[in-house]
Protein backbone atom coordinates (compact mmCIF):
# COMPACT_ATOMS: atom_id res chain seq x y z
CA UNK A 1 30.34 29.11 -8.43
CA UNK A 2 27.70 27.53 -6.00
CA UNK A 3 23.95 28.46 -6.84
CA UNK A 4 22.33 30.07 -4.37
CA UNK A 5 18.92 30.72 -3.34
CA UNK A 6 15.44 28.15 -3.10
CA UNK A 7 15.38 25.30 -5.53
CA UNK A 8 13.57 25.69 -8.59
CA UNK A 9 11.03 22.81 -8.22
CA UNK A 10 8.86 23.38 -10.82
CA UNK A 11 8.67 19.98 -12.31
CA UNK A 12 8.88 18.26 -8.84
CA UNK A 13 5.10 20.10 -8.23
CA UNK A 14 4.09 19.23 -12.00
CA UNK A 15 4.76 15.34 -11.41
CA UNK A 16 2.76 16.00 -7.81
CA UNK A 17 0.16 17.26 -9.94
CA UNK A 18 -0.20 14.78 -11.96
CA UNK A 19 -0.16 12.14 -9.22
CA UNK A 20 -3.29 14.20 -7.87
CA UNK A 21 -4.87 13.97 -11.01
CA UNK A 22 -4.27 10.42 -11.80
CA UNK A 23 -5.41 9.58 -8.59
CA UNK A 24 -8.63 11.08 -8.44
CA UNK A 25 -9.20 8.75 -11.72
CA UNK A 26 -8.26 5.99 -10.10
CA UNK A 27 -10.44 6.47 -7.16
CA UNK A 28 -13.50 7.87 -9.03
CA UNK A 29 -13.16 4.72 -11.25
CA UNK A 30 -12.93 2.09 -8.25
CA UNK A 31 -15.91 3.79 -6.79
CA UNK A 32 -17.78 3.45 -9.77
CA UNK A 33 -17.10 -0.24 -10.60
CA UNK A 34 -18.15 -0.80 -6.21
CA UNK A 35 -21.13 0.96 -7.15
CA UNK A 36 -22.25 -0.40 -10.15
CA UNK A 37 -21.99 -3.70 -8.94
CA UNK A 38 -19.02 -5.01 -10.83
CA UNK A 39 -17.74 -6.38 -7.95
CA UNK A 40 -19.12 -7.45 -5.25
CA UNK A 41 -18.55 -9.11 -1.38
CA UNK A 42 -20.31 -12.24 -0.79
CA UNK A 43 -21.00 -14.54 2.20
CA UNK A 44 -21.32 -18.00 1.31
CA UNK A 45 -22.41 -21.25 3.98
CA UNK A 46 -19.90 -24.03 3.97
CA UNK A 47 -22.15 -27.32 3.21
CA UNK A 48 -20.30 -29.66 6.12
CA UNK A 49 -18.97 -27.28 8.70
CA UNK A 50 -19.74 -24.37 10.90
CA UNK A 51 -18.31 -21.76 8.63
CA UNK A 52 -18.83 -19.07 6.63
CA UNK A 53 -16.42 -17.94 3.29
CA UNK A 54 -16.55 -14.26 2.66
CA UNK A 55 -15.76 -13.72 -1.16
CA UNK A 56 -14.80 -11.20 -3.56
CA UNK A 57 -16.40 -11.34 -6.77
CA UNK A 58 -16.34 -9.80 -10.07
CA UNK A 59 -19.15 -9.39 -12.11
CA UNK A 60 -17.70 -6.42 -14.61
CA UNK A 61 -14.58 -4.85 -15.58
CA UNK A 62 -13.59 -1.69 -13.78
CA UNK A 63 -13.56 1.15 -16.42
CA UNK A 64 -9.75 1.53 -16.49
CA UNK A 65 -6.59 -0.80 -15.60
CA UNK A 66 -6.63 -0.26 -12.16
CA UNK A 67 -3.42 -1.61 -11.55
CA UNK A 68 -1.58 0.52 -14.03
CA UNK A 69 -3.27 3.94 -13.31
CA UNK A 70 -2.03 3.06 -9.42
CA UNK A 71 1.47 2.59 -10.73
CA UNK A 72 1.14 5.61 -12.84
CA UNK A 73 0.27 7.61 -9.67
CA UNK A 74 3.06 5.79 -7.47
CA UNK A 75 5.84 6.49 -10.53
CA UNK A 76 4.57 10.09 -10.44
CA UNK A 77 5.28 10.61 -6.81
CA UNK A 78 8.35 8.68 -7.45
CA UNK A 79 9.55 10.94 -10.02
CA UNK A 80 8.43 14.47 -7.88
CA UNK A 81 11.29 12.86 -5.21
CA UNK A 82 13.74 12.34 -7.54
CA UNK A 83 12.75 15.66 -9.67
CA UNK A 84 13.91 17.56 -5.84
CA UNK A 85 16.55 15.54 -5.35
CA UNK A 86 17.94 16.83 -8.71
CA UNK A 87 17.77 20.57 -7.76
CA UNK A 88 19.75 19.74 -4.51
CA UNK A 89 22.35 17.87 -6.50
CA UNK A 90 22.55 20.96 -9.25
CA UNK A 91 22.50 24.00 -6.25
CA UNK A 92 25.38 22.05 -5.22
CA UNK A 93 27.06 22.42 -8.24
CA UNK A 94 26.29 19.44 -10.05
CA UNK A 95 26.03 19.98 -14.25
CA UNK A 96 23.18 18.94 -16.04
CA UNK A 97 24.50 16.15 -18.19
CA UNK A 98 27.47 15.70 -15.78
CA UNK A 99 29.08 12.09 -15.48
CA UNK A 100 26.55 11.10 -11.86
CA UNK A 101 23.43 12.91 -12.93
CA UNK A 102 21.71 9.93 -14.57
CA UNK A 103 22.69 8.21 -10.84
CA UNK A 104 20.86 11.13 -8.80
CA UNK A 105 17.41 10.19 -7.07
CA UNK A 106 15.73 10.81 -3.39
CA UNK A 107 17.43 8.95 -1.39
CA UNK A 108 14.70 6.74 0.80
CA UNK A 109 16.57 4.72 3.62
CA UNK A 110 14.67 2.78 6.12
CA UNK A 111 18.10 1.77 7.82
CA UNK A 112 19.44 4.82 9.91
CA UNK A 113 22.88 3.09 9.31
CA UNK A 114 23.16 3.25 5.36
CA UNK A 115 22.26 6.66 5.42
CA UNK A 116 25.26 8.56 4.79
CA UNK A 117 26.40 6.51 2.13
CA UNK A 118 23.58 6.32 0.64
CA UNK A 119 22.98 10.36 0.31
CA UNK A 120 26.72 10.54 -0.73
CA UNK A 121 25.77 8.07 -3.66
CA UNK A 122 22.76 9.32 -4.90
CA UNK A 123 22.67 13.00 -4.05
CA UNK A 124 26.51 14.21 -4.86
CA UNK A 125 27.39 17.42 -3.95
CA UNK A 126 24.13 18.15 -1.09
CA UNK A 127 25.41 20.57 1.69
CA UNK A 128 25.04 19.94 5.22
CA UNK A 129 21.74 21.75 5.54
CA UNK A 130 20.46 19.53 2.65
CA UNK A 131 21.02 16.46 3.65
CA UNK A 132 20.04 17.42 7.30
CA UNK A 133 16.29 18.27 5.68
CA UNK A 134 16.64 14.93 3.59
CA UNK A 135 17.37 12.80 6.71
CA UNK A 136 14.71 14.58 8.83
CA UNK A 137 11.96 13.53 6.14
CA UNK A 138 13.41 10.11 6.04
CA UNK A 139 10.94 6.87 7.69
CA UNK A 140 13.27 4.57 9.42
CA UNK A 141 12.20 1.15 10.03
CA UNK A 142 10.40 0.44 13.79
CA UNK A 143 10.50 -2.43 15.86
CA UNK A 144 8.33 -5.40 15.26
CA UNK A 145 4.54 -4.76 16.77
CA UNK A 146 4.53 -7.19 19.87
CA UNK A 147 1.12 -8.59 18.46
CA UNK A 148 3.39 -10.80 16.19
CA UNK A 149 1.87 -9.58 12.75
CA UNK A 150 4.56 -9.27 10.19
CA UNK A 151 5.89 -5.87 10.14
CA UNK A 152 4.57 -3.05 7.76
CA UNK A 153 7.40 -1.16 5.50
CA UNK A 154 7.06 2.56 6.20
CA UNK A 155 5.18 4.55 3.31
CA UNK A 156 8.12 5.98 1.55
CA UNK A 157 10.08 2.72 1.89
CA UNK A 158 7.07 0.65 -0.31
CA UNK A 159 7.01 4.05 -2.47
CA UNK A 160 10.36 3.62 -3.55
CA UNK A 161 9.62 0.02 -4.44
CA UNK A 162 6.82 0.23 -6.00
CA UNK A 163 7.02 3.91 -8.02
CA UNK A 164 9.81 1.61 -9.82
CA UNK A 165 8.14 -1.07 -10.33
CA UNK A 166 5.87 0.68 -12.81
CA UNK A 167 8.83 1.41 -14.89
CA UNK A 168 9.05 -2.07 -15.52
CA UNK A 169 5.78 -4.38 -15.12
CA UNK A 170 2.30 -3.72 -13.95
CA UNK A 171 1.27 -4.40 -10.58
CA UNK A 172 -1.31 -6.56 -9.34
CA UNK A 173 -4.56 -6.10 -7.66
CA UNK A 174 -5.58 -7.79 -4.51
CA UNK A 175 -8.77 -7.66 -2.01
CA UNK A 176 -9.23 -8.28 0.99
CA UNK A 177 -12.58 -8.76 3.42
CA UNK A 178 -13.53 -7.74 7.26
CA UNK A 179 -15.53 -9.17 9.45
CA UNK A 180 -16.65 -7.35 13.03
CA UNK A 181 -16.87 -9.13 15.98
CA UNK A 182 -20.87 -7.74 15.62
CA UNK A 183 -20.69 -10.48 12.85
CA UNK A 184 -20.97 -13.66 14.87
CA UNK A 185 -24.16 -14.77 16.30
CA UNK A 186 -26.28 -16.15 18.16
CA UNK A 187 -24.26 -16.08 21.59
CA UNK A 188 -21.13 -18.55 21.52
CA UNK A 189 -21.24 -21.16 24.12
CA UNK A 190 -18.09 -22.01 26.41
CA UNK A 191 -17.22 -25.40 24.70
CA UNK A 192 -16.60 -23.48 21.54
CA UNK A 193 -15.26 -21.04 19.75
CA UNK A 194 -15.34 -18.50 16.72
CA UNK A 195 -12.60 -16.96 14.61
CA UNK A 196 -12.99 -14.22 12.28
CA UNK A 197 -9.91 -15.06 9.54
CA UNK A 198 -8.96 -12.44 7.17
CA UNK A 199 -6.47 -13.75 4.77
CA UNK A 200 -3.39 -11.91 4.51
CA UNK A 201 -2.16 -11.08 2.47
CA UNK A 202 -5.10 -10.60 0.51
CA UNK A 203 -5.31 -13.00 -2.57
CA UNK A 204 -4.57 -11.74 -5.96
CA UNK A 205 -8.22 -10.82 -7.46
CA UNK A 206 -8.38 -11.93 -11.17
CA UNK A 207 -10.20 -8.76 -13.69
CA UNK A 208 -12.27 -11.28 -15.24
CA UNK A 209 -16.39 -11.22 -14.82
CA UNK A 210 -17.74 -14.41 -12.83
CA UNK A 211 -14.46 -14.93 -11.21
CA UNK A 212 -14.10 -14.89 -7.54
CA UNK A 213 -11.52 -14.96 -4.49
CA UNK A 214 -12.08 -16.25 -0.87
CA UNK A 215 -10.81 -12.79 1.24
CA UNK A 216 -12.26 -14.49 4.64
CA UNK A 217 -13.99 -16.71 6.79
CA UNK A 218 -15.80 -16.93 10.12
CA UNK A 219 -15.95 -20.50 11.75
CA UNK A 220 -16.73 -22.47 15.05
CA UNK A 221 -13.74 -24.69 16.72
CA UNK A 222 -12.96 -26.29 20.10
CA UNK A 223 -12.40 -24.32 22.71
CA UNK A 224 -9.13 -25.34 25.11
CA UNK A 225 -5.51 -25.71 23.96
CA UNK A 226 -5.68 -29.35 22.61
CA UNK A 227 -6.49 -28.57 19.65
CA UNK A 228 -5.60 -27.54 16.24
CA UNK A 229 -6.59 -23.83 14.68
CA UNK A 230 -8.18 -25.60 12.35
CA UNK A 231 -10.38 -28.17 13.59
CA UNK A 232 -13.86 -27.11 12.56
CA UNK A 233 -17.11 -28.42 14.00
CA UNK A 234 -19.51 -29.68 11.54
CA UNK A 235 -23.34 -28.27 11.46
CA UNK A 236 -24.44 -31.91 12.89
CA UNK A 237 -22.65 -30.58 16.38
CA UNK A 238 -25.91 -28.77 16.98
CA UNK A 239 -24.07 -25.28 16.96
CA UNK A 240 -25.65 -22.50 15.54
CA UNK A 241 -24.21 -19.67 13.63
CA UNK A 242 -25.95 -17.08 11.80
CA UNK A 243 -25.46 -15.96 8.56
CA UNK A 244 -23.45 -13.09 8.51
CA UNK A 245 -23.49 -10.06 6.32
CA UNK A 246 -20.86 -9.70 3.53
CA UNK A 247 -17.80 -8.76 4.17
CA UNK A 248 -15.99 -4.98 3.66
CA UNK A 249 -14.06 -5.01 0.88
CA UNK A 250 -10.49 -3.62 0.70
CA UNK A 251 -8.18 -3.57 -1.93
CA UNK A 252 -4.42 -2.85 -2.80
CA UNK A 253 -1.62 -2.70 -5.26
CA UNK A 254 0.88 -5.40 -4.90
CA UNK A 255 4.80 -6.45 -6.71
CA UNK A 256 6.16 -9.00 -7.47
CA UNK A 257 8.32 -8.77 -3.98
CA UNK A 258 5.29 -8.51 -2.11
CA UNK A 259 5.15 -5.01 -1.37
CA UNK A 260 2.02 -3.68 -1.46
CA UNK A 261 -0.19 -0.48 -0.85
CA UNK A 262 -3.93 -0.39 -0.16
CA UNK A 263 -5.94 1.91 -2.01
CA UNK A 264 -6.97 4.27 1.70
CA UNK A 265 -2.68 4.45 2.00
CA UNK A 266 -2.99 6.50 -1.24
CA UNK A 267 -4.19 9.74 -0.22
CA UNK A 268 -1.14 9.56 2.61
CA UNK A 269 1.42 8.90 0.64
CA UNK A 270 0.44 11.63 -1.82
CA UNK A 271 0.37 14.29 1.58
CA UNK A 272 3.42 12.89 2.65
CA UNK A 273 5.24 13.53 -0.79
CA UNK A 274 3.74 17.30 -1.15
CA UNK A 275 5.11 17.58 2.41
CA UNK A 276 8.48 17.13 1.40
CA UNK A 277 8.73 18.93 -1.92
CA UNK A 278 6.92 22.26 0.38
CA UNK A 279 10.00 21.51 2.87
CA UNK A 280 12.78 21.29 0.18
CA UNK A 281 10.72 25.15 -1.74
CA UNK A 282 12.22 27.25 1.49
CA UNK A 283 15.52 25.38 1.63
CA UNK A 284 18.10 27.74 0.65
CA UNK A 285 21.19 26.38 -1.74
CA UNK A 286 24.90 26.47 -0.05
């Protein structure tokens, strides 16, 4: 006989929890080491051309593995998906230790048309009103931005990559540096230019003290179409460029596939995933 009634998702809030709590670690901890000077941005004058190098540096070790406390939170989010996605497969009459309930997890699709075979697959059993509120929470993939920047995975797609990835290897930290336009002075004359370059992705950022990453770089080049990105004027052109301020430090969590999450994407994800399990606590079973 079908269960009926709301889902019993205890342990899905427990693991959200946890995610809270883990994060707020994590953040208090990155704050700290920013703070105490353990790492720190840096804006360094090339010796030959007109350019500046914006740096990350560490001085200190952060208190705690960053890296792994972020995958801790991701795997926890992770696991408050799957933890609902259980419920839905056992009001549907799915047993405990039944031959598919090691397969059962959140299904997270970011291509509209794998969707019903995926939810078939991984939540057996879901009722049309389930997998209706399971597609509806779903983040399918948009068209590339015209700007020609490499797409951005929606949230819950790089969740599901990287909350398992921690299952199975740490992830990595990177960093990455902006400039403002307000950066750049004195006034730029027509027969040159200069770019702000933020690399991206951001470069891996070694935990050990004294080392240090290049994140960015402002620079003066010809102006007009003949000519390539990267010639750079020298300081004997006569062109002046102010030093500019240090750079704003970002950083991120990154796997081996190159998925990666910065660390103001957190506190979204972690909404996004409360959202859910508070949409799946009023769904009723079949």
């Amino acid at each position: 006989m079908a269960v009926t009634g709301v889902l019993d998702l205890a342990d899905a809030r427990a693991k959200l929890e946890r995610a809270k709590e883990l994060h707020a670690q994590l953040d208090a901890a990155i704050s700290t080491w920013i703070d105490g000077g353990g790492v720190e941005a840096q804006s360094r004058r090339s010796d030959q051309f007109v350019c500046y190098k914006g740096f990350a540096k560490v001085n200190a070790l952060p208190s705690i593995n960053l890296a792994l406390r972020a995958g801790e939170v991701l795997h926890a989010l992770r696991s408050a998906l799957d933890y609902t996605a259980f419920q839905i497969y056992l009001a549907g009459g799915g047993a405990p230790n039944g031959e598919g309930a090691h397969m059962v997890e959140f299904p997270i699709v970011d291509d509209p048309a794998k969707w019903d075979s995926t939810v078939k697959r991984k939540v057996p059993g879901a009722w049309p009103a389930a997998v209706k509120a399971l597609r509806a929470v779903q983040q399918f993939k948009q068209p590339p931005p015209p700007s020609g920047l490499p797409p951005i995975a929606p949230l819950l797609t790089r969740l599901r990559i990287l909350g398992g990835t921690d299952k199975h290897r740490n992830l990595s930290l990177v960093a990455t540096g902006a400039w403002s336009a307000s950066a750049i002075s004195p006034a730029i004359q027509p027969w040159y230019k200069v770019d702000i370059r933020i690399y991206m992705p951001g470069p891996l950022l070694p935990l050990e003290p004294g080392k240090k990453v290049v994140v960015s770089q402002v620079a003066a080049h010809p102006a007009g179409p003949h000519h390539h990105p990267d010639d750079t004027y020298t300081w004997a052109s006569g062109i002046q460029l102010e030093k500019p301020a240090p750079p704003e430090l970002k950083f991120g969590f990154r796997a081996n596939d190159g998925t990666e999450i910065n660390t103001r994407e957190l506190p979204t994800v972690i909404d996004l995933v409360e959202s859910i399990v508070q949409r799946f606590a009023v769904l009723p079973g079949p």
